[in-house]
Protein backbone atom coordinates (compact mmCIF):
# COMPACT_ATOMS: atom_id res chain seq x y z
CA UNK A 1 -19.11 55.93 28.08
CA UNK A 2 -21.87 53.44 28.19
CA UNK A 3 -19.00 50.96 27.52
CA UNK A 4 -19.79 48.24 30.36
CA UNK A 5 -18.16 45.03 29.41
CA UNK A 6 -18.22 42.08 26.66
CA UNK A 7 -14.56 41.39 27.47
CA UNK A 8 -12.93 37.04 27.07
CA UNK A 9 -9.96 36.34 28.37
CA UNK A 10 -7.93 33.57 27.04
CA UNK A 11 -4.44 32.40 26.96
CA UNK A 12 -3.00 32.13 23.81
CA UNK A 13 -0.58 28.73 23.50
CA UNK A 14 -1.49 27.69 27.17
CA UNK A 15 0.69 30.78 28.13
CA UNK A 16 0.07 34.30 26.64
CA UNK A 17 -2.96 35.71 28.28
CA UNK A 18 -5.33 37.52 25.31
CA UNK A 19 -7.96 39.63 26.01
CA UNK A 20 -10.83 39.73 23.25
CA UNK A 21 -13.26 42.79 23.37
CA UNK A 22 -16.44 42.35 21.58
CA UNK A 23 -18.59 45.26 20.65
CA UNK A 24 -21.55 43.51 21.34
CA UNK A 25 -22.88 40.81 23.57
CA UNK A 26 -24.63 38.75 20.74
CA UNK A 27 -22.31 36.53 19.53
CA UNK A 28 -22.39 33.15 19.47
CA UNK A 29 -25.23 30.60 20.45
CA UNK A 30 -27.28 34.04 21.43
CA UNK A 31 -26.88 35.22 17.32
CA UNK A 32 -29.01 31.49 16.89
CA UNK A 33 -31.54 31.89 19.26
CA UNK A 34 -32.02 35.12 18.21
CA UNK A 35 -32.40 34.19 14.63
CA UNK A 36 -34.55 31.15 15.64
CA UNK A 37 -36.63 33.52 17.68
CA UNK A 38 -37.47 36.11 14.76
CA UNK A 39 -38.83 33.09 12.30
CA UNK A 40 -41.26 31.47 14.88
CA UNK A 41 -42.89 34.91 16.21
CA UNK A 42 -42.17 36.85 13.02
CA UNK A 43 -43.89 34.16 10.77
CA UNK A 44 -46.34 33.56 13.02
CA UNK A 45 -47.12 37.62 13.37
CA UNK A 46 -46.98 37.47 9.40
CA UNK A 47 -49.74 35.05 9.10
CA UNK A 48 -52.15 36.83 11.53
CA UNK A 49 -51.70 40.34 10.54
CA UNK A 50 -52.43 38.79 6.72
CA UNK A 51 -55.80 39.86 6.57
CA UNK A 52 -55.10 43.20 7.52
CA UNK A 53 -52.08 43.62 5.31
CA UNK A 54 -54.42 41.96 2.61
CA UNK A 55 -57.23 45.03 3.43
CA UNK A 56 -54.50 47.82 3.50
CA UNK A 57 -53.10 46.84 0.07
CA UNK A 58 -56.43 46.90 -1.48
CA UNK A 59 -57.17 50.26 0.04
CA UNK A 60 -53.86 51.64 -0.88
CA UNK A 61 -54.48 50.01 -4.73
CA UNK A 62 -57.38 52.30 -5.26
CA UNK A 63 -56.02 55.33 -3.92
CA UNK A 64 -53.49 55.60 -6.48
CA UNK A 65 -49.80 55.42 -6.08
CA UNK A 66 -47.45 52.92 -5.00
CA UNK A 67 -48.56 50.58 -2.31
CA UNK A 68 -45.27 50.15 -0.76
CA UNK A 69 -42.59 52.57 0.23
CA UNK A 70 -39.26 50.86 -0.74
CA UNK A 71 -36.00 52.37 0.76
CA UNK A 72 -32.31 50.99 1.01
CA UNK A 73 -31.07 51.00 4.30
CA UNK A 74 -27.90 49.10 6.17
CA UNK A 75 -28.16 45.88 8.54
CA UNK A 76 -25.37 44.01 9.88
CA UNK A 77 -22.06 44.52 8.59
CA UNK A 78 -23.06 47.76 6.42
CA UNK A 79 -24.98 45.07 4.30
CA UNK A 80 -27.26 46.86 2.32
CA UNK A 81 -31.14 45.86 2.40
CA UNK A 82 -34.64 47.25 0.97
CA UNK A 83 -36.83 48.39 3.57
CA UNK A 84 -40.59 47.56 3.31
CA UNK A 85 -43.56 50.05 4.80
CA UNK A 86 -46.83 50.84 3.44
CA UNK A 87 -46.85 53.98 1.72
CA UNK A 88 -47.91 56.77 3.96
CA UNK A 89 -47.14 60.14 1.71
CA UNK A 90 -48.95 61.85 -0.72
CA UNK A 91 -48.45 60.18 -4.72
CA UNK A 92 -47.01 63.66 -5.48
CA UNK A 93 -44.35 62.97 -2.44
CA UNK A 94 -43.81 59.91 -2.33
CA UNK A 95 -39.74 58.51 -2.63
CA UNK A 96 -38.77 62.18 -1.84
CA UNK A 97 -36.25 62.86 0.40
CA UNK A 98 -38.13 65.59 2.98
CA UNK A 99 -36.32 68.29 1.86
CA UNK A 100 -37.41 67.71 -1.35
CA UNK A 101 -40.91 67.28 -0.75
CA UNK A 102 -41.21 69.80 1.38
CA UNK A 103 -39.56 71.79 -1.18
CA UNK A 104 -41.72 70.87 -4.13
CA UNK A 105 -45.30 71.79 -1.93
CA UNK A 106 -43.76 75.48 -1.81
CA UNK A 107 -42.82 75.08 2.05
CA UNK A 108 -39.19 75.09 2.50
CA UNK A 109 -39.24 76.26 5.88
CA UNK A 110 -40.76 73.49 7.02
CA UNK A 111 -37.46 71.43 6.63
CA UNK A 112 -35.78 73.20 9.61
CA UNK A 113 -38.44 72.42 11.59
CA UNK A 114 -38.54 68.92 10.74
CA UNK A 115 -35.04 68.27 11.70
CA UNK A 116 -34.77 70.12 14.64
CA UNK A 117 -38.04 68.30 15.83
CA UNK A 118 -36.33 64.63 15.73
CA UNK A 119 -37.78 64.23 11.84
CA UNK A 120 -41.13 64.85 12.44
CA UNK A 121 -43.64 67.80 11.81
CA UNK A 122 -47.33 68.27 13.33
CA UNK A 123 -49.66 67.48 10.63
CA UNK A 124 -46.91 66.32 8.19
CA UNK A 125 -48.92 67.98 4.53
CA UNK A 126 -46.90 65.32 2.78
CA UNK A 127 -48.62 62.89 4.77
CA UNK A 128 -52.19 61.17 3.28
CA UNK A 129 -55.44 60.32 4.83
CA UNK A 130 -54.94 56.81 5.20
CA UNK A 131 -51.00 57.38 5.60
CA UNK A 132 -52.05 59.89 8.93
CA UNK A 133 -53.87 56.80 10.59
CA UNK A 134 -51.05 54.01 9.25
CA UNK A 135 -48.45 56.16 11.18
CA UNK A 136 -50.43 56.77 14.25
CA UNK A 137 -51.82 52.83 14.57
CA UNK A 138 -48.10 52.07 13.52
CA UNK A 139 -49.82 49.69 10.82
CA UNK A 140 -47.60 51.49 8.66
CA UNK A 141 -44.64 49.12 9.50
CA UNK A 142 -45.94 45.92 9.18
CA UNK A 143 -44.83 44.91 5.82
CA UNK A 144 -41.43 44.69 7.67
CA UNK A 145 -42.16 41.67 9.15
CA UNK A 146 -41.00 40.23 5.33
CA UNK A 147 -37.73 41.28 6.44
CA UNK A 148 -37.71 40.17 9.40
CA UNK A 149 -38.66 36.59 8.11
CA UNK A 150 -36.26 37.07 5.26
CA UNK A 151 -33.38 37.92 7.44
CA UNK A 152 -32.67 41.06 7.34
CA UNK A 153 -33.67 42.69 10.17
CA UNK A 154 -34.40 41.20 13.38
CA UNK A 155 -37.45 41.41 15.18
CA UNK A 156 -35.40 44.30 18.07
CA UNK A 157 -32.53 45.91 17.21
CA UNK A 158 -31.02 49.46 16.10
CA UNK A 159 -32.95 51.35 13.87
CA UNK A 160 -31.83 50.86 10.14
CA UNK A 161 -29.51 53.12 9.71
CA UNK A 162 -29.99 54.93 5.89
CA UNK A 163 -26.41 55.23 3.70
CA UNK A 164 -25.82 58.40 4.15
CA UNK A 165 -26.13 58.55 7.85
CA UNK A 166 -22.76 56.69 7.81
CA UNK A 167 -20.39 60.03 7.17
CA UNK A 168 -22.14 61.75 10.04
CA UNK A 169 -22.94 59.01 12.64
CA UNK A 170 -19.79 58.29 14.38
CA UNK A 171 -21.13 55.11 16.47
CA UNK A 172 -22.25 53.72 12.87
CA UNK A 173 -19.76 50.89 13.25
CA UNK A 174 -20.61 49.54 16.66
CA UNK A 175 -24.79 50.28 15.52
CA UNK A 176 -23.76 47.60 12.52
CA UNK A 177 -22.37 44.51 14.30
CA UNK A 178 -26.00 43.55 15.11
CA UNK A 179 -29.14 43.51 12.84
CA UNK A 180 -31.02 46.43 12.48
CA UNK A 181 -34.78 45.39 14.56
CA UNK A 182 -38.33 46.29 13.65
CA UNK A 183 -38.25 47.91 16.87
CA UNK A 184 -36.26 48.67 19.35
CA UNK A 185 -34.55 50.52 22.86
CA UNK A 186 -35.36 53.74 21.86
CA UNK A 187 -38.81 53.25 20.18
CA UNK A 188 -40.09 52.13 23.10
CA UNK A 189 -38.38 55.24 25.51
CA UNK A 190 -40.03 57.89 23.95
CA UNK A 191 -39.70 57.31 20.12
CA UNK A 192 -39.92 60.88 18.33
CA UNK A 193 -40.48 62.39 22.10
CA UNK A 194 -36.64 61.82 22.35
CA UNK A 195 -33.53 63.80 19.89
CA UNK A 196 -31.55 61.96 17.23
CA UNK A 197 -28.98 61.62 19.22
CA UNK A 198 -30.47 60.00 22.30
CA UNK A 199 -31.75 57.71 20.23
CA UNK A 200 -29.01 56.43 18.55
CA UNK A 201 -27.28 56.77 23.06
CA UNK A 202 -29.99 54.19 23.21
CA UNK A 203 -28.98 51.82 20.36
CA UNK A 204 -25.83 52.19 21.26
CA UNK A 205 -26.57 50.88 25.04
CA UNK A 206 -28.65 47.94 23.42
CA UNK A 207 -25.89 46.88 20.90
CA UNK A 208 -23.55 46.61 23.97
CA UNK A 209 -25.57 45.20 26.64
CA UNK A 210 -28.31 42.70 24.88
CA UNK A 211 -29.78 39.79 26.08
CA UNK A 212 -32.53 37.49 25.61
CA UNK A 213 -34.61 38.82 27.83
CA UNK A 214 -34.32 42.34 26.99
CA UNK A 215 -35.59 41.66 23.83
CA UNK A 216 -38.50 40.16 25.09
CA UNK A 217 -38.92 43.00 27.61
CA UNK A 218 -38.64 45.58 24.83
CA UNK A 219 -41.62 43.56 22.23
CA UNK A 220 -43.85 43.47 25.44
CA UNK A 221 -43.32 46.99 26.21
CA UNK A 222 -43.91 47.81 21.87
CA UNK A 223 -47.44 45.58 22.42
CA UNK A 224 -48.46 47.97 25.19
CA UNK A 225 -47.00 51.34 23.56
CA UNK A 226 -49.06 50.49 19.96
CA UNK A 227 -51.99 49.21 21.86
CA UNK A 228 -52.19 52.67 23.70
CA UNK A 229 -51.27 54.88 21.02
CA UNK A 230 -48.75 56.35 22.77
């Protein structure tokens, strides 16, 4: 229903009139300007924040654990990518699905509640110190900017979707024919404020009605929503 265009008509042989509908609006010279876009400010982004990626690695080195939380999820196409964040969960949780971690600390009815509340529970008890304060400054994601520079996400775009998602997500094929984004529509509308399934509404709008300059409307409005803490 929030189907509002992306339609070419051309005539086949100078005579049979074919009408092309595209399930997104980046296609083309937008896909390259996009692409071009993501290098310059994500590499640029990269090399500022490196100090402060540089201090959180050596903070997360002595606390024990992993320093990065690694997890496959799908980009464009269904092509299959590993996901970069700083580690945020307990060493005893960490790379556990939720159910299972919330299994393994002895509180199993905690995982209702975490779905039903958009994936989220107040004061997470998997979640560490340090992990508390990466996820609230959203510091937590800026090892992502790798992929970004890499390729394999773009700086706005859908959220990654994770493999399994595909057998219950039934928009998962118009979702793919962009790149997944560091951020996005729906981050910047509310985030965990909103369900799972406005969210992905919200994708869904953005896949089908992107431009240039809603990108750059949605990174100015994720400056001001991480700057507030909102």
């Amino acid at each position: 229903e929030l189907f509002v265009g992306n339609i070419d008509v051309e005539l086949f042989r100078n005579s049979v009139p074919v009408i092309a509908v595209h399930q997104t609006a980046l296609v083309g010279w937008g896909r390259i300007v996009k692409r071009l876009f993501d290098l310059f400010v994500g590499g640029i982004l990269l090399i500022i924040t490196s100090p402060l990626l540089l201090i959180i690695i050596v903070i997360e080195l002595f606390s024990g654990g992993d320093v990065f939380f690694r997890q496959i999820r799908l980009t464009r196409f269904n092509k299959e990518f590993r996901v970069f964040k700083f580690r945020t969960l307990k060493k005893a949780y960490n790379g556990l699905a939720p159910e299972e971690g919330f299994t393994k600390m002895g509180k199993p009815e905690l995982i209702k509640q975490f779905r039903e509340n958009g994936d989220q529970v107040p004061n997470d008890p998997r979640l560490s110190r340090l992990g508390n304060f990466l996820r609230k400054t959203t510091l937590d994601e800026l090892p992502q900017l790798i992929n970004v520079v890499r390729g394999d996400i773009s700086l706005v775009g859908p959220r990654p979707l994770i493999p399994k998602e595909l057998s219950v997500y039934e928009k998962r094929h118009t979702i793919l024919s962009v790149k997944s984004g560091l951020t996005g529509l729906a981050q910047v509308s509310g985030r965990k404020n909103i369900s799972f399934e406005e969210r992905r509404k919200l994708d869904l709008y953005y896949v089908q009605n992107w431009s240039f300059w809603l990108d750059l409307i949605i990174l100015a409005k994720t400056t001001r929503v991480i700057l507030e803490g909102s």
